[in-house]
N, C-alpha and C. Protein backbone atom coordinates (compact mmCIF):
# COMPACT_ATOMS: atom_id res chain seq x y z
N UNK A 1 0.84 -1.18 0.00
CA UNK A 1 0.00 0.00 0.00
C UNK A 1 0.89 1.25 0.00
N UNK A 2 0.67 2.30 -0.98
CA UNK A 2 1.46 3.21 -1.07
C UNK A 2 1.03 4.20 0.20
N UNK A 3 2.00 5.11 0.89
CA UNK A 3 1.90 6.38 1.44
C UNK A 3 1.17 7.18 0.97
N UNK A 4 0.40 7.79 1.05
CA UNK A 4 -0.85 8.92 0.42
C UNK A 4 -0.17 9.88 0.31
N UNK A 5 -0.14 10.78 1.72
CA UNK A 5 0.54 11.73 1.81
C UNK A 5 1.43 12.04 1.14
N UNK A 6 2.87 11.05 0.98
CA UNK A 6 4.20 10.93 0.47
C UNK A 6 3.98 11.08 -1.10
N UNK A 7 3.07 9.83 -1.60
CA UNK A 7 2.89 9.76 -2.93
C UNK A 7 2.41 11.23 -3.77
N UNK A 8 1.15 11.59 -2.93
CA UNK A 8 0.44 12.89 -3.43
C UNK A 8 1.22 13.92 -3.50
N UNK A 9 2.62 13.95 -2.83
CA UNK A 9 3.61 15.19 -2.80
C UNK A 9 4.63 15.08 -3.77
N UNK A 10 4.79 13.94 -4.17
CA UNK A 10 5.92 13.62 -5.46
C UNK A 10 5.61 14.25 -6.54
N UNK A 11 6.47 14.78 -7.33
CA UNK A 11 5.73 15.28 -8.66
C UNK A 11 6.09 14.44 -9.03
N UNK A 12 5.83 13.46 -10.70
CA UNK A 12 5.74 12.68 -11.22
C UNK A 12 5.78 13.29 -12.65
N UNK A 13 7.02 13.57 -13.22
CA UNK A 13 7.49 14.22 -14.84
C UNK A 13 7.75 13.09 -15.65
N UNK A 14 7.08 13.18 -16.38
CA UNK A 14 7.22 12.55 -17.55
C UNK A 14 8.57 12.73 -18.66
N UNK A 15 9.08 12.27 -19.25
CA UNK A 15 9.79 12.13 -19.91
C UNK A 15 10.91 13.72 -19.67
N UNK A 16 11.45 13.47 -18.48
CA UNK A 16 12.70 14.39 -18.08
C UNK A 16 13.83 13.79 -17.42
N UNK A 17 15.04 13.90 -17.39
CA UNK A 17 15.48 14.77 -18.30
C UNK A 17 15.53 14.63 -19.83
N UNK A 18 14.87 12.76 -19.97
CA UNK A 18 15.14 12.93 -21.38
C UNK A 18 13.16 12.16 -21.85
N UNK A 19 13.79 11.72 -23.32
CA UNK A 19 11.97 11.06 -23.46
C UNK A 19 11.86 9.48 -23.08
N UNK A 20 11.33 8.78 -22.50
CA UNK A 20 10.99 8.07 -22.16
C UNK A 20 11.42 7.79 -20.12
N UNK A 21 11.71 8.55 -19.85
CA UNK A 21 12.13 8.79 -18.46
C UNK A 21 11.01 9.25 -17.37
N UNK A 22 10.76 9.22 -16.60
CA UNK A 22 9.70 9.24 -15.84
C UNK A 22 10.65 9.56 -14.03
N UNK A 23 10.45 10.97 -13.83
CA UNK A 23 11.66 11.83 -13.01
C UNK A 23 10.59 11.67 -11.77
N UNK A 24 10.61 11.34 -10.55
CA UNK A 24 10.27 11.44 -9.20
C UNK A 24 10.88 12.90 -8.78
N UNK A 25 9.97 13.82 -8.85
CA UNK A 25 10.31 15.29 -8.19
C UNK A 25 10.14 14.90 -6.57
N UNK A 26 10.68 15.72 -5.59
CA UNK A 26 10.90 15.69 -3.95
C UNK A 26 10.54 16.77 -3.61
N UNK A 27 10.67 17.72 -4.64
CA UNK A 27 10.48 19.32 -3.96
C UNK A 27 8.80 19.66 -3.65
N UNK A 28 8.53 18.42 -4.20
CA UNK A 28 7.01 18.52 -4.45
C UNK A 28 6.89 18.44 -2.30
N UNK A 29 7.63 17.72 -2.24
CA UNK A 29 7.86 17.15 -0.29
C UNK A 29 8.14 18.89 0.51
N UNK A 30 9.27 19.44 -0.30
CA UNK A 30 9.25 20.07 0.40
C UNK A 30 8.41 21.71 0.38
N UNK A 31 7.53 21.62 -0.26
CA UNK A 31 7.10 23.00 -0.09
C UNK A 31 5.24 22.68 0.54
N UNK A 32 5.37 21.63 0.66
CA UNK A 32 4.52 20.92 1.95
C UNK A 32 5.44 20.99 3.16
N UNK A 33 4.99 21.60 3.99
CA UNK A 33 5.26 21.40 5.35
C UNK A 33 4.99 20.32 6.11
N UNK A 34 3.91 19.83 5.94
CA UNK A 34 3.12 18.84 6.38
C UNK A 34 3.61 16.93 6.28
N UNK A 35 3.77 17.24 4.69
CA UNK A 35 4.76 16.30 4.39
C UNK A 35 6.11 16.23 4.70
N UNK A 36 6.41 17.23 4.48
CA UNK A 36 8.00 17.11 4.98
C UNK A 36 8.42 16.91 6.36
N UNK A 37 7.39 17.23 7.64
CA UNK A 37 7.51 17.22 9.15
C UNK A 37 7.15 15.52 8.81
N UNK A 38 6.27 15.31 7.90
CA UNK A 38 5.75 13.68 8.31
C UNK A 38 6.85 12.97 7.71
N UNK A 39 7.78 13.43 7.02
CA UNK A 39 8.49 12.04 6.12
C UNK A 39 10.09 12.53 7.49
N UNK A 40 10.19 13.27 7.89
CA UNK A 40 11.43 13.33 9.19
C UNK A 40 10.50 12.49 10.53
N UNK A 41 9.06 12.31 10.38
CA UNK A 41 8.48 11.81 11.86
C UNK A 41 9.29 10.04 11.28
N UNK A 42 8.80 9.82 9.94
CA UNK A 42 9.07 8.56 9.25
C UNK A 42 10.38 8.20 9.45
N UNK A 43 11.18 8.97 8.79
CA UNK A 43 12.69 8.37 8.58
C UNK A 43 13.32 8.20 10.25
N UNK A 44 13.21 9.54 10.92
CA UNK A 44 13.07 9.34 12.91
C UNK A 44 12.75 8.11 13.26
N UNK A 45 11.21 7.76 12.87
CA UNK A 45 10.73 6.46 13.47
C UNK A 45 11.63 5.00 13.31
N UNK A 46 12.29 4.98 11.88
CA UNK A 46 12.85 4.15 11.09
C UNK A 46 13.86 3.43 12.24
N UNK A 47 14.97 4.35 12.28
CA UNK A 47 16.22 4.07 13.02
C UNK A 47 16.60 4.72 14.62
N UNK A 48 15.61 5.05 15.18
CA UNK A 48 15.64 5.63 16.40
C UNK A 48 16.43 4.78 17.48
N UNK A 49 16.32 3.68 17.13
CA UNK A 49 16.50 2.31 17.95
C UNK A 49 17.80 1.58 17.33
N UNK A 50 18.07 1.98 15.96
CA UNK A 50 19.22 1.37 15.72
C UNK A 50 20.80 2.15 15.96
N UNK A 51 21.58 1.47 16.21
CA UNK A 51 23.09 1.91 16.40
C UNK A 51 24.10 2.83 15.55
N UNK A 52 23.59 4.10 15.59
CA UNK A 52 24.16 4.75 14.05
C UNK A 52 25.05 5.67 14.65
N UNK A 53 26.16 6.07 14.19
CA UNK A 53 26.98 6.87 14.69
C UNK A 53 27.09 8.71 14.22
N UNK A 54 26.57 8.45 12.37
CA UNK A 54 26.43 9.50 12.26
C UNK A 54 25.77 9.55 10.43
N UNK A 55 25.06 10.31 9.91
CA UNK A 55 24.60 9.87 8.59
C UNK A 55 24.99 10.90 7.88
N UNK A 56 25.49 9.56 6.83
CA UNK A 56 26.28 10.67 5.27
C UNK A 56 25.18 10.99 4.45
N UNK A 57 24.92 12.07 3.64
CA UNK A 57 24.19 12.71 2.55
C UNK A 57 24.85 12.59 1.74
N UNK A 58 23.87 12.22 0.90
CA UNK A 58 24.35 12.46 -1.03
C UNK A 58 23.79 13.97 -1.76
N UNK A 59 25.56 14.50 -2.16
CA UNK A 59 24.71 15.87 -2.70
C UNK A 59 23.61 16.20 -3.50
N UNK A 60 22.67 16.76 -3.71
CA UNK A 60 22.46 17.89 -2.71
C UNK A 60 21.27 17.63 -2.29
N UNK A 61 20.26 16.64 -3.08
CA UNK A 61 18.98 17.06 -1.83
C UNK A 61 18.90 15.78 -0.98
N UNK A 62 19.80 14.75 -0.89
CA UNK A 62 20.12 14.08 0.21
C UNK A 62 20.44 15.19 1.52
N UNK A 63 21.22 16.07 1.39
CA UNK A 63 21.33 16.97 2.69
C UNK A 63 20.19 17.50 3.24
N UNK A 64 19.00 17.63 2.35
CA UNK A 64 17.61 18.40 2.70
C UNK A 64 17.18 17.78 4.00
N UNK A 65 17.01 16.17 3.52
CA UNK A 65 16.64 15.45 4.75
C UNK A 65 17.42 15.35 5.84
N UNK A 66 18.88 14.98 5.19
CA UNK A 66 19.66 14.10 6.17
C UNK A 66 20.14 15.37 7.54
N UNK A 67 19.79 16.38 7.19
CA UNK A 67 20.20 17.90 8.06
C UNK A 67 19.40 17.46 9.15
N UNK A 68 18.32 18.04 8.47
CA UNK A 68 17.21 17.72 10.19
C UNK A 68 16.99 16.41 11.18
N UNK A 69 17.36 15.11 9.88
CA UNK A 69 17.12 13.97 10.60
C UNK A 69 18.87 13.86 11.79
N UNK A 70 19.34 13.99 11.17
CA UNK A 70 20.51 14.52 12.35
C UNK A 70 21.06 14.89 13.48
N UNK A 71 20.00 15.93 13.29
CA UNK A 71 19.61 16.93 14.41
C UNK A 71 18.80 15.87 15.13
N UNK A 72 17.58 15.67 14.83
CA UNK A 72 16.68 15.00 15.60
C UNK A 72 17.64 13.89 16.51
N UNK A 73 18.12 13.06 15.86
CA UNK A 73 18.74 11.63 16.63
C UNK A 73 20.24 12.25 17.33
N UNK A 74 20.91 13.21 17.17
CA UNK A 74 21.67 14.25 17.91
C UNK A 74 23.04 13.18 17.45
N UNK A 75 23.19 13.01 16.01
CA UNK A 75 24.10 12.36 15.59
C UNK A 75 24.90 13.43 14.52
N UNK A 76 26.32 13.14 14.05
CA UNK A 76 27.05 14.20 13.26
C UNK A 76 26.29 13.74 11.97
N UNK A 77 26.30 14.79 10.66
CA UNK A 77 25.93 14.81 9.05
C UNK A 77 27.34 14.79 8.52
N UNK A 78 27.62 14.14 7.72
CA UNK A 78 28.57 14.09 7.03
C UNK A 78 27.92 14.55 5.82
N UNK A 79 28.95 15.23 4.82
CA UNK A 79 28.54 15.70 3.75
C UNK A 79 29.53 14.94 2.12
N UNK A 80 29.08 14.56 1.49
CA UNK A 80 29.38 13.44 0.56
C UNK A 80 28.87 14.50 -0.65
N UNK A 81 30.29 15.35 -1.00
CA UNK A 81 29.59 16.19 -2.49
C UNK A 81 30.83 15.00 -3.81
N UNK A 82 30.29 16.48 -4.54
CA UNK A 82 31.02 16.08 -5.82
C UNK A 82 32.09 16.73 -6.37
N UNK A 83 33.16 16.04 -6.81
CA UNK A 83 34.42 15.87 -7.21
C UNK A 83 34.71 17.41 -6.90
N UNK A 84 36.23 18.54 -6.31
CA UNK A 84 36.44 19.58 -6.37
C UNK A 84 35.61 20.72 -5.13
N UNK A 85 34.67 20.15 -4.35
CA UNK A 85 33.58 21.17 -3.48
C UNK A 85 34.45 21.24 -2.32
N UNK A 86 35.39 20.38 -1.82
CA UNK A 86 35.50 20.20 -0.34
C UNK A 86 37.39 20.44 -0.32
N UNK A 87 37.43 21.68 0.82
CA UNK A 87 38.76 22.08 1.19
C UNK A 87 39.43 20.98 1.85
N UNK A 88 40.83 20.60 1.63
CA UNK A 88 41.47 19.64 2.26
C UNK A 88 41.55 18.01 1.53
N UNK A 89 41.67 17.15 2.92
CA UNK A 89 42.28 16.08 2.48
C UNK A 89 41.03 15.27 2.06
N UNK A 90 40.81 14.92 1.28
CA UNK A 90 39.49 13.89 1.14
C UNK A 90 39.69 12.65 0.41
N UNK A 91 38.82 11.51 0.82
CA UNK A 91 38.29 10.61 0.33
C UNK A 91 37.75 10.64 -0.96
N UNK A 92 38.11 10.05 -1.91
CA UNK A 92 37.25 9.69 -3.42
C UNK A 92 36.89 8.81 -3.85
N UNK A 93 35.55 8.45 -4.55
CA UNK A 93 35.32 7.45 -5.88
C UNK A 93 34.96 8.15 -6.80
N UNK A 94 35.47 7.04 -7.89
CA UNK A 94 34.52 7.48 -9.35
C UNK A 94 33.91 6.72 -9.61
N UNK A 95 33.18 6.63 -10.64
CA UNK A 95 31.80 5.70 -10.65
C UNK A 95 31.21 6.06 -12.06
N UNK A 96 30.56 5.03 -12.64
CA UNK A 96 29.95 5.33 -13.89
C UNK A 96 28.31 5.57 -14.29
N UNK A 97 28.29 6.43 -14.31
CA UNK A 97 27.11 6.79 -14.81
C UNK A 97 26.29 6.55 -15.92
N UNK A 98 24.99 6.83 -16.81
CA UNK A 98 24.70 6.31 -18.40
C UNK A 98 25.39 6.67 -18.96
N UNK A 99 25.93 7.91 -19.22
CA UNK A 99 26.57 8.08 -20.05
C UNK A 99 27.94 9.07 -19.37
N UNK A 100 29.14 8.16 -18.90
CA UNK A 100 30.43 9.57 -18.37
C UNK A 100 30.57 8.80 -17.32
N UNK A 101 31.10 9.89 -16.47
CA UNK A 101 31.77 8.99 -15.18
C UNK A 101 31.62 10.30 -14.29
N UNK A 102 31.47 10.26 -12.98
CA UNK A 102 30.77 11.08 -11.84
C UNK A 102 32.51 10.75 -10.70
N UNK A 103 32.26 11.66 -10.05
CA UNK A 103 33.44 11.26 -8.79
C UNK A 103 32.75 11.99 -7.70
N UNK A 104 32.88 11.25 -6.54
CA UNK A 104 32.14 11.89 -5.03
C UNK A 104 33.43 12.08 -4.32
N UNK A 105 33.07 12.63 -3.29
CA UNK A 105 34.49 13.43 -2.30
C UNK A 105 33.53 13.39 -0.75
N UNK A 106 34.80 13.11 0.20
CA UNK A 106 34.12 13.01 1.85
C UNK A 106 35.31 13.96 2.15
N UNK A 107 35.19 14.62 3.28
CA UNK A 107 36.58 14.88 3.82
C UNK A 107 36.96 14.25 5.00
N UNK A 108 38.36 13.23 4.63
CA UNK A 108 38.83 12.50 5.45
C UNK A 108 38.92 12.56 7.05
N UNK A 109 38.49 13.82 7.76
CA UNK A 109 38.43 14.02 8.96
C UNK A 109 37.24 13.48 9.63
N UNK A 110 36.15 13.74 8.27
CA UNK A 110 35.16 13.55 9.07
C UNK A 110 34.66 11.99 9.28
N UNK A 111 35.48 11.03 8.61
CA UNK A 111 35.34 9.80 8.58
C UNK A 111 35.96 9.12 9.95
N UNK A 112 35.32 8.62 10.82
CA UNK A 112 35.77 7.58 12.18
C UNK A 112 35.64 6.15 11.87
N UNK A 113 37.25 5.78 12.35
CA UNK A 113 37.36 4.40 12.13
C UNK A 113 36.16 3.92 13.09
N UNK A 114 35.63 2.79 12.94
CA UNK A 114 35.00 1.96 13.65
C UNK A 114 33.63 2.32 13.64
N UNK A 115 33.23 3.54 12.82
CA UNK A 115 31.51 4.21 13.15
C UNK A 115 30.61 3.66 12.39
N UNK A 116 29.46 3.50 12.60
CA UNK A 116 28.45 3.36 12.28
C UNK A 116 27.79 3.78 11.25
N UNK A 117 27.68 4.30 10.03
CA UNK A 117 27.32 5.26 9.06
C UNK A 117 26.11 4.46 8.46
N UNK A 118 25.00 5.38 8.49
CA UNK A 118 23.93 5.23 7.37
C UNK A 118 24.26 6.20 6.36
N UNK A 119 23.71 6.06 4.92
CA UNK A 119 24.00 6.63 3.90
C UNK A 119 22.47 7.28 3.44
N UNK A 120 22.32 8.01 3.13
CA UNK A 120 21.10 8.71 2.91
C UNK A 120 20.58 9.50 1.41
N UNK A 121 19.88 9.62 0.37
CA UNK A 121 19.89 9.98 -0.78
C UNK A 121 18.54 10.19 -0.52
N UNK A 122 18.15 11.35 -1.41
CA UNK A 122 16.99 11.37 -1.38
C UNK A 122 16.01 10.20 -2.33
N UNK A 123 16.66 9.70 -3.20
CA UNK A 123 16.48 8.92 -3.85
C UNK A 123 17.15 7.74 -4.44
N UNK A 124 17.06 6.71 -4.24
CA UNK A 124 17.50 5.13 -4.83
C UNK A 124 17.32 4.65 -6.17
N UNK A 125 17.79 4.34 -7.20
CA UNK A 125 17.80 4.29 -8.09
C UNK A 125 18.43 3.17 -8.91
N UNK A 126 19.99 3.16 -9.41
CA UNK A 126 20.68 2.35 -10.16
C UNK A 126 21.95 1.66 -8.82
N UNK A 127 21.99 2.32 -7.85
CA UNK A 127 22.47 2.61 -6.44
C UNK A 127 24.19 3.12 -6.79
N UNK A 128 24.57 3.30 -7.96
CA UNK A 128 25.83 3.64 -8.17
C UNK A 128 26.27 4.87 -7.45
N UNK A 129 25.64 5.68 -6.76
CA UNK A 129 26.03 6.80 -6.32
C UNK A 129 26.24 6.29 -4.51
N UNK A 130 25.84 5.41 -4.20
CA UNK A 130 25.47 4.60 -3.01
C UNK A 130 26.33 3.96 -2.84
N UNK A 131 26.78 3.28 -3.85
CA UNK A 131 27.93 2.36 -3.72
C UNK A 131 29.22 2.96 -3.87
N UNK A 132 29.01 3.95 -4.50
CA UNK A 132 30.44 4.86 -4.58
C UNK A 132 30.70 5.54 -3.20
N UNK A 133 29.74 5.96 -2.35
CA UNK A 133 29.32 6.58 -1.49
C UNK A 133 30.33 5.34 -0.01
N UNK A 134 29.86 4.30 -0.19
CA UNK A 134 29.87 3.55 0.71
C UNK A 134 31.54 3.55 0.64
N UNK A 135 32.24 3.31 -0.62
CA UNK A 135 33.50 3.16 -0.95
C UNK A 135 34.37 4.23 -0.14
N UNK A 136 34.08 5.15 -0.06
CA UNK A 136 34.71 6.32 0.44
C UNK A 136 34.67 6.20 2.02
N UNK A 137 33.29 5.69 2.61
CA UNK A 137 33.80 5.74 3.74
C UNK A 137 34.07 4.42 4.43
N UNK A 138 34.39 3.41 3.84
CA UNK A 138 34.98 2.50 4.14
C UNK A 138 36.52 2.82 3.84
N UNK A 139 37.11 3.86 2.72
CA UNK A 139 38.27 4.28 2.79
C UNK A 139 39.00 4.40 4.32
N UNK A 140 37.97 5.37 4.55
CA UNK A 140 38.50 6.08 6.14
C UNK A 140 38.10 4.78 7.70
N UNK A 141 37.64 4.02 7.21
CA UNK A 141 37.55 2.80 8.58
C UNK A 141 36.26 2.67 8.63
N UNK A 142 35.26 3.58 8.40
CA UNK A 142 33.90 3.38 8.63
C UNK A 142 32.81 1.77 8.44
N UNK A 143 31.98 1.66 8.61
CA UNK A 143 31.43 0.97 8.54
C UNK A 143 29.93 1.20 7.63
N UNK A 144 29.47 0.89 7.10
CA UNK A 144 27.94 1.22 6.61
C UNK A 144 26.81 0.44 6.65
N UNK A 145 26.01 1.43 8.03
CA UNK A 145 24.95 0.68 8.39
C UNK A 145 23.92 0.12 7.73
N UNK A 146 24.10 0.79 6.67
CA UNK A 146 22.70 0.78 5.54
C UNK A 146 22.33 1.84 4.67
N UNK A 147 21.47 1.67 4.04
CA UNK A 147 21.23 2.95 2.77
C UNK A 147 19.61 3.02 3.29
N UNK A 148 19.55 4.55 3.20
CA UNK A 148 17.96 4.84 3.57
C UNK A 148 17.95 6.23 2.23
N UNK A 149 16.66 6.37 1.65
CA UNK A 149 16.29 7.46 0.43
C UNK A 149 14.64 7.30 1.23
N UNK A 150 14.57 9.04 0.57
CA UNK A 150 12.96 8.86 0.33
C UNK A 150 12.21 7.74 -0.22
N UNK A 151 12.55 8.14 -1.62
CA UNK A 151 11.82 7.32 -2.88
C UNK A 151 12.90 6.11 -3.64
N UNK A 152 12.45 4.92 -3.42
CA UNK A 152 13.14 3.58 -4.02
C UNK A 152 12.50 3.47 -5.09
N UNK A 153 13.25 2.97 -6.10
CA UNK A 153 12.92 2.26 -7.28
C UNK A 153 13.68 1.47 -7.98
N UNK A 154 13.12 0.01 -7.13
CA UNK A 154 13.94 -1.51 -7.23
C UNK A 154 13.60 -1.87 -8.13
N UNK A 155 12.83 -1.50 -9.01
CA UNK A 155 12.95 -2.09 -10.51
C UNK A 155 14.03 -1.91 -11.49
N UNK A 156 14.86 -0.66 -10.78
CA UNK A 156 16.30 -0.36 -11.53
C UNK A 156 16.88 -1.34 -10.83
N UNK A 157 17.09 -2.40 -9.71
CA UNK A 157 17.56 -2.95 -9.63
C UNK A 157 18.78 -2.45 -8.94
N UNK A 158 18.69 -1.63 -7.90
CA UNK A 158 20.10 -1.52 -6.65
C UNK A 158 20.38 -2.01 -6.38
N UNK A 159 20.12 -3.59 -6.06
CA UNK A 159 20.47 -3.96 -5.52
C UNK A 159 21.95 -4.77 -5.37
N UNK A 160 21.83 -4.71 -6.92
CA UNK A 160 23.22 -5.29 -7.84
C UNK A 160 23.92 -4.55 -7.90
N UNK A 161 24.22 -3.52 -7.13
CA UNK A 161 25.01 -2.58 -6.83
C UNK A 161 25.51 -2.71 -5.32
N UNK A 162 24.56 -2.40 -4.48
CA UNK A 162 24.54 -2.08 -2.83
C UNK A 162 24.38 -3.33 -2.39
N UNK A 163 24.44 -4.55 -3.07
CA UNK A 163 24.37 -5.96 -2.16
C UNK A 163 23.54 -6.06 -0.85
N UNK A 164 23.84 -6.38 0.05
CA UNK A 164 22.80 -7.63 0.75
C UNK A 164 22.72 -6.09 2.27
N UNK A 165 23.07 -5.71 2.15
CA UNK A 165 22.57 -4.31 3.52
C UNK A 165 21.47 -3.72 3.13
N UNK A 166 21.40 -3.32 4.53
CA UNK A 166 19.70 -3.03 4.62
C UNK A 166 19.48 -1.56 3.99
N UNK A 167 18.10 -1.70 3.19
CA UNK A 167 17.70 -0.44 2.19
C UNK A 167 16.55 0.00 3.05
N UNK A 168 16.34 0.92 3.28
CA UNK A 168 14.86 1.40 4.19
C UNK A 168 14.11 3.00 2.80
N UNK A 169 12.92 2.89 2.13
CA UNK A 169 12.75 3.67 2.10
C UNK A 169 11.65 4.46 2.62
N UNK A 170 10.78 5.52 2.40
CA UNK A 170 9.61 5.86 2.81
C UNK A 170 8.42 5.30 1.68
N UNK A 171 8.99 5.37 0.64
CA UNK A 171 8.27 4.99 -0.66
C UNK A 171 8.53 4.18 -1.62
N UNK A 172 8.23 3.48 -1.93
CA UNK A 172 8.61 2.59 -3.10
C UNK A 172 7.78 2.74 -4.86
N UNK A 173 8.43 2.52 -5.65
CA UNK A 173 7.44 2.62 -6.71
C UNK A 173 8.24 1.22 -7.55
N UNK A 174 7.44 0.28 -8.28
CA UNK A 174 8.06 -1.13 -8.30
C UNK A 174 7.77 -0.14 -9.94
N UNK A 175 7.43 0.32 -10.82
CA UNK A 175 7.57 0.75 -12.97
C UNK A 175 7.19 2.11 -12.35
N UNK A 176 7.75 2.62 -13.58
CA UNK A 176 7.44 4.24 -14.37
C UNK A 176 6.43 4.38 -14.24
């Protein structure tokens, strides 16, 4: 059974960025208040209880969520941009995309051997950005508790990416 709330706030674009593509908008989440307090009561509820040390964001509207949910569980945000954003020593992958190749960046300070890390995106997809994600902070000693996004869509098949750890989302959509 889908989320009402959640679902009714997604925009749902048709053929963007290209034609035959079918784009899950989020912003639709955030200019609801309502939704957006309910999908932080959600993701809160999720892991309140589990052992997390501190949760990485995927740039940029992975940070939307992963800011406040942060705050709430009174754990550090790590910030996981792209290639060139971050002063100092950092962590890298590259990773392939449809078409090119993408590189993510952590900065190595903020990575603790032995921690706990959930990984956070606003969205799940092909999980290559997830798995690149994970790479980096397993560079620095970390551990990765799991991958949590708003919106999943396991019909792209993440899983052949992000292997056998736990995926939590708020929403799922199984086709376009």
């Amino acid at each position: 059974m889908k989320d009402t709330l959640i679902d009714g706030a997604i925009r749902k674009i048709p053929d963007f960025p290209t034609k035959g593509i079918l784009f899950y908008d989020i912003t639709g989440l955030l200019i609801h208040p309502e939704a957006f307090h309910y999908c932080l009561d959600k993701l809160t509820g999720l892991y309140k209880n589990e052992k997390i040390d501190a949760v990485a964001a995927i740039e940029s509207r992975g940070f939307i969520f992963a800011a406040p949910f942060a705050d709430r569980l009174g754990i550090p945000l790590i910030l996981i941009r792209k290639k060139g954003k971050l002063p100092g020593k950092t962590y890298s992958c590259s990773y392939d995309l449809e078409y090119g190749q993408a590189t993510i960046e952590v900065h190595a300070s903020d990575i603790q051997k032995g921690h706990r890390i959930l990984l956070l995106d606003d969205l799940i997809a092909t999980g290559g950005t997830l798995n690149a994600a994970r790479k980096i902070l397993k560079q620095g000693g970390a551990e990765v508790a799991g991958f949590c996004g708003i919106i999943g869509l396991p019909f792209l098949n993440y899983d052949r990416l992000i292997g056998d750890l736990p995926v939590k989302t708020l929403i799922s959509y199984d086709s376009e």
